[in-house]
C-alpha atoms as a PDB file:
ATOM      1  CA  UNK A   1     -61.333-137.848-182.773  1.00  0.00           C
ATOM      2  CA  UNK A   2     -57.941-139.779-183.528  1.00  0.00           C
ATOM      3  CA  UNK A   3     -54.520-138.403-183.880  1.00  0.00           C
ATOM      4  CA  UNK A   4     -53.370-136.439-186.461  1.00  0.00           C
ATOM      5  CA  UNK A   5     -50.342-137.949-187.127  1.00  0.00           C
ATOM      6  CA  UNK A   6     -48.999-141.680-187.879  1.00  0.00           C
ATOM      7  CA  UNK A   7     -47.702-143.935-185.629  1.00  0.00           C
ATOM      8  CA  UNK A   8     -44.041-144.385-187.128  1.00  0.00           C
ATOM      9  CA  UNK A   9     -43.409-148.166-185.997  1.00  0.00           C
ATOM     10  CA  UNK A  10     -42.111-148.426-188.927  1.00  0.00           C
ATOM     11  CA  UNK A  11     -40.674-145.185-190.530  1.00  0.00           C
ATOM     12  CA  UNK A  12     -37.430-144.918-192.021  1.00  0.00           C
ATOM     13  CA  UNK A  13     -35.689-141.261-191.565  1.00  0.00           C
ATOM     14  CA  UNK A  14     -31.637-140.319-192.399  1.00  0.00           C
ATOM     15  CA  UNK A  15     -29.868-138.870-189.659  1.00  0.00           C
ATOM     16  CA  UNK A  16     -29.324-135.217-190.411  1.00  0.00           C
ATOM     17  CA  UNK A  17     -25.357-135.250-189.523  1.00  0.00           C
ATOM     18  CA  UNK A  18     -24.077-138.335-191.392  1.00  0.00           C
ATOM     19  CA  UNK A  19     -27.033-139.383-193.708  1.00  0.00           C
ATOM     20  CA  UNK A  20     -27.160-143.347-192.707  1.00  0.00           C
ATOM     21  CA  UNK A  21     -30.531-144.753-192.678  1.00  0.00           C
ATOM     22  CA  UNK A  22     -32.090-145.780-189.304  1.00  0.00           C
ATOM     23  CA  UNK A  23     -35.825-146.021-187.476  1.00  0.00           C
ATOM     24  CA  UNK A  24     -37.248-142.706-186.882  1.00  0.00           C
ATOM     25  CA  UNK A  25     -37.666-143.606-182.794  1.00  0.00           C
ATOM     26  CA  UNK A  26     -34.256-144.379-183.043  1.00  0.00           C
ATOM     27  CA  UNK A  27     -33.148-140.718-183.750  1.00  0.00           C
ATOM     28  CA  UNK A  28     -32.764-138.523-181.212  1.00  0.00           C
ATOM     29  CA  UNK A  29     -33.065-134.720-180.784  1.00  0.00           C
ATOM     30  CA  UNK A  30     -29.353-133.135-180.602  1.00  0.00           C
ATOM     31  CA  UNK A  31     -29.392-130.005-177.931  1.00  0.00           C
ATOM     32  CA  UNK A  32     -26.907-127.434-177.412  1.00  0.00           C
ATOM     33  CA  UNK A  33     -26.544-125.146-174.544  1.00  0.00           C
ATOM     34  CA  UNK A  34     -30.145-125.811-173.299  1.00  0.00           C
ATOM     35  CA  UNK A  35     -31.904-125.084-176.594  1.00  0.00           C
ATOM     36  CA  UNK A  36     -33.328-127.687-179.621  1.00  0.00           C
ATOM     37  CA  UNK A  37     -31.476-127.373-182.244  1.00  0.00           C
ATOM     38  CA  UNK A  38     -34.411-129.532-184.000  1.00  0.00           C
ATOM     39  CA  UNK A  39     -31.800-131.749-185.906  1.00  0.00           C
ATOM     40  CA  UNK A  40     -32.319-135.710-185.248  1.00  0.00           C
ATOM     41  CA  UNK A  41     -29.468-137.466-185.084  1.00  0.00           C
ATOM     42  CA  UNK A  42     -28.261-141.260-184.744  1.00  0.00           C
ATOM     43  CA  UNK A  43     -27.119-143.154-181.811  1.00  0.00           C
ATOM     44  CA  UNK A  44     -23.738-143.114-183.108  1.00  0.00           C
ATOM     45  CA  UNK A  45     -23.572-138.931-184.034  1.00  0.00           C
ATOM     46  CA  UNK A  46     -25.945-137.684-180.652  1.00  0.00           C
ATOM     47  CA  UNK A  47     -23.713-136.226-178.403  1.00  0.00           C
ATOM     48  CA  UNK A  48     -25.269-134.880-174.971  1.00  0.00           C
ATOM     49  CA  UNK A  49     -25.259-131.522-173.943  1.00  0.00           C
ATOM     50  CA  UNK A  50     -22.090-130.152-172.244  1.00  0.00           C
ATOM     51  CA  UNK A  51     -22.034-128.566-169.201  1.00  0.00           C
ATOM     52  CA  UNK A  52     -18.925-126.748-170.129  1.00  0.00           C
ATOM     53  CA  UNK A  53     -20.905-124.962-172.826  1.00  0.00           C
ATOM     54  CA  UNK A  54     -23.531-123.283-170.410  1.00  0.00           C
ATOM     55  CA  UNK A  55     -20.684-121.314-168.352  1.00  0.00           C
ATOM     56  CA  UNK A  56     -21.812-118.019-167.883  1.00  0.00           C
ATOM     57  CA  UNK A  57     -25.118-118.246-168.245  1.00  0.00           C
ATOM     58  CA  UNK A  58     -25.928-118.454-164.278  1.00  0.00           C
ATOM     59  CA  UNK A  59     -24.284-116.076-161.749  1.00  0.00           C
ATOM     60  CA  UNK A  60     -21.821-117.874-159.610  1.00  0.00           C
ATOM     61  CA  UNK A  61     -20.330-115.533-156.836  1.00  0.00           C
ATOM     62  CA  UNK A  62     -17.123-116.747-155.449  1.00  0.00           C
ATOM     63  CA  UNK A  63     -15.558-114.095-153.391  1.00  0.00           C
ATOM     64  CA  UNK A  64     -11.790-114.813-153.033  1.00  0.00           C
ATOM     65  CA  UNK A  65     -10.785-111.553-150.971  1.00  0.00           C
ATOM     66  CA  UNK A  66     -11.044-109.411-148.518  1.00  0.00           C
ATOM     67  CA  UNK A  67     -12.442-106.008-149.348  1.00  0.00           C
ATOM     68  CA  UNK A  68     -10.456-103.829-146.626  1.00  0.00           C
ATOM     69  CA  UNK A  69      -8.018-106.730-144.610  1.00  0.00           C
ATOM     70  CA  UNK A  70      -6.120-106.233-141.325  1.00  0.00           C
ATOM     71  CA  UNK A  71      -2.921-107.253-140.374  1.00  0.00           C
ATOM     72  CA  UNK A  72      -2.784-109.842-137.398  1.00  0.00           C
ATOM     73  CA  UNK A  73      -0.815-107.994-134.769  1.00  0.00           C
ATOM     74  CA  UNK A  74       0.397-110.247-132.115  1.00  0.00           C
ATOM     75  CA  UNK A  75       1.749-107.416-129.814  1.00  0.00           C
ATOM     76  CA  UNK A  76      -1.941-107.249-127.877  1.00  0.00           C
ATOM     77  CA  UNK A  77      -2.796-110.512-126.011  1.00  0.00           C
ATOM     78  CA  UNK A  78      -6.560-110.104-127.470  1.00  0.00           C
ATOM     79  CA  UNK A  79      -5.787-110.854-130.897  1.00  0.00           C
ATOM     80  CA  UNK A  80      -4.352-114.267-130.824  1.00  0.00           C
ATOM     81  CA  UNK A  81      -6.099-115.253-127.796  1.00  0.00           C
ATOM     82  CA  UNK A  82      -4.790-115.444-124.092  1.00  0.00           C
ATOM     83  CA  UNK A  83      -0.788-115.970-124.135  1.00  0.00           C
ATOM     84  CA  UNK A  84      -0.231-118.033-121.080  1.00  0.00           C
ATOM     85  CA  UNK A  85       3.467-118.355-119.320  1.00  0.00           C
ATOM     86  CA  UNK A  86       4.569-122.541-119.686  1.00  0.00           C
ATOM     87  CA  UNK A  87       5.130-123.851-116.732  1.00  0.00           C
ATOM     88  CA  UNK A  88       8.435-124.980-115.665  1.00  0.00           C
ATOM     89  CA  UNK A  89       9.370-128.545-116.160  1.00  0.00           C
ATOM     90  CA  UNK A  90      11.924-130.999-116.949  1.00  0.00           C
ATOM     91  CA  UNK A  91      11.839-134.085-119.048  1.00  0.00           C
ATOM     92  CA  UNK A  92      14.329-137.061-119.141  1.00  0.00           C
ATOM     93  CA  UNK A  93      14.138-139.568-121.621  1.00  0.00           C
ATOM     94  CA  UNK A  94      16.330-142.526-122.826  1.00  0.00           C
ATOM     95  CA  UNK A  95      16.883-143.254-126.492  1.00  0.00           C
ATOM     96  CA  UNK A  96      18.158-146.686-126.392  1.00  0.00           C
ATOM     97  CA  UNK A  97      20.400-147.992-129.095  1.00  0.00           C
ATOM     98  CA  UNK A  98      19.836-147.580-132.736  1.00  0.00           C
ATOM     99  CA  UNK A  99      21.740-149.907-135.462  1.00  0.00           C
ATOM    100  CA  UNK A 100      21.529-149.038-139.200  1.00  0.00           C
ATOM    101  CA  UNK A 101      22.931-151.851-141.457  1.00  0.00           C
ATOM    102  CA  UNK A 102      23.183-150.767-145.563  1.00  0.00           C
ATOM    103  CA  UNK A 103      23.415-153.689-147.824  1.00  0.00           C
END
């Protein structure tokens, strides 16, 4: 049993946006948000889908807050970590000379 439908090497078909003339297997199925729209379209009116159109339509969880915060309180040594008394010490060091010409 053969198919039930033509080849189409040669088929002519108009572009359901702008009208022009073209090859039927150059025309290409225009989709928006996911779904065919079943409109064929030309290589010069096909747009591809857009991303930006499908916001919303998966959950996105993006948690920006606390629900009950604390306050960092610095008066117990636990919180920050363990404060440690610097050691005494001296340091010398010698500059040199700097000269700044402007032009």
């Amino acid at each position: 049993m053969g198919n039930r439908f033509a080849s189409g090497n040669r088929a002519i078909a108009e572009c359901d946006i702008c009208g022009f003339r073209y090859k039927l297997r150059q025309l290409k199925e225009l989709i928006v948000k996911t779904r065919n729209t079943n409109i064929k379209a030309c290589p010069e009116c096909w747009n591809p889908d857009q991303p930006q159109l499908q916001l919303g339509m998966y959950p996105v969880e993006d948690p920006q807050a606390l629900r009950n915060p604390r306050p960092d309180f610095t008066g117990y040594p636990q919180s920050r970590g363990q404060v440690v008394e610097p050691l005494a010490m001296t340091i010398t060091t010698f500059v040199g000379r700097v000269t700044v010409r402007t032009t």
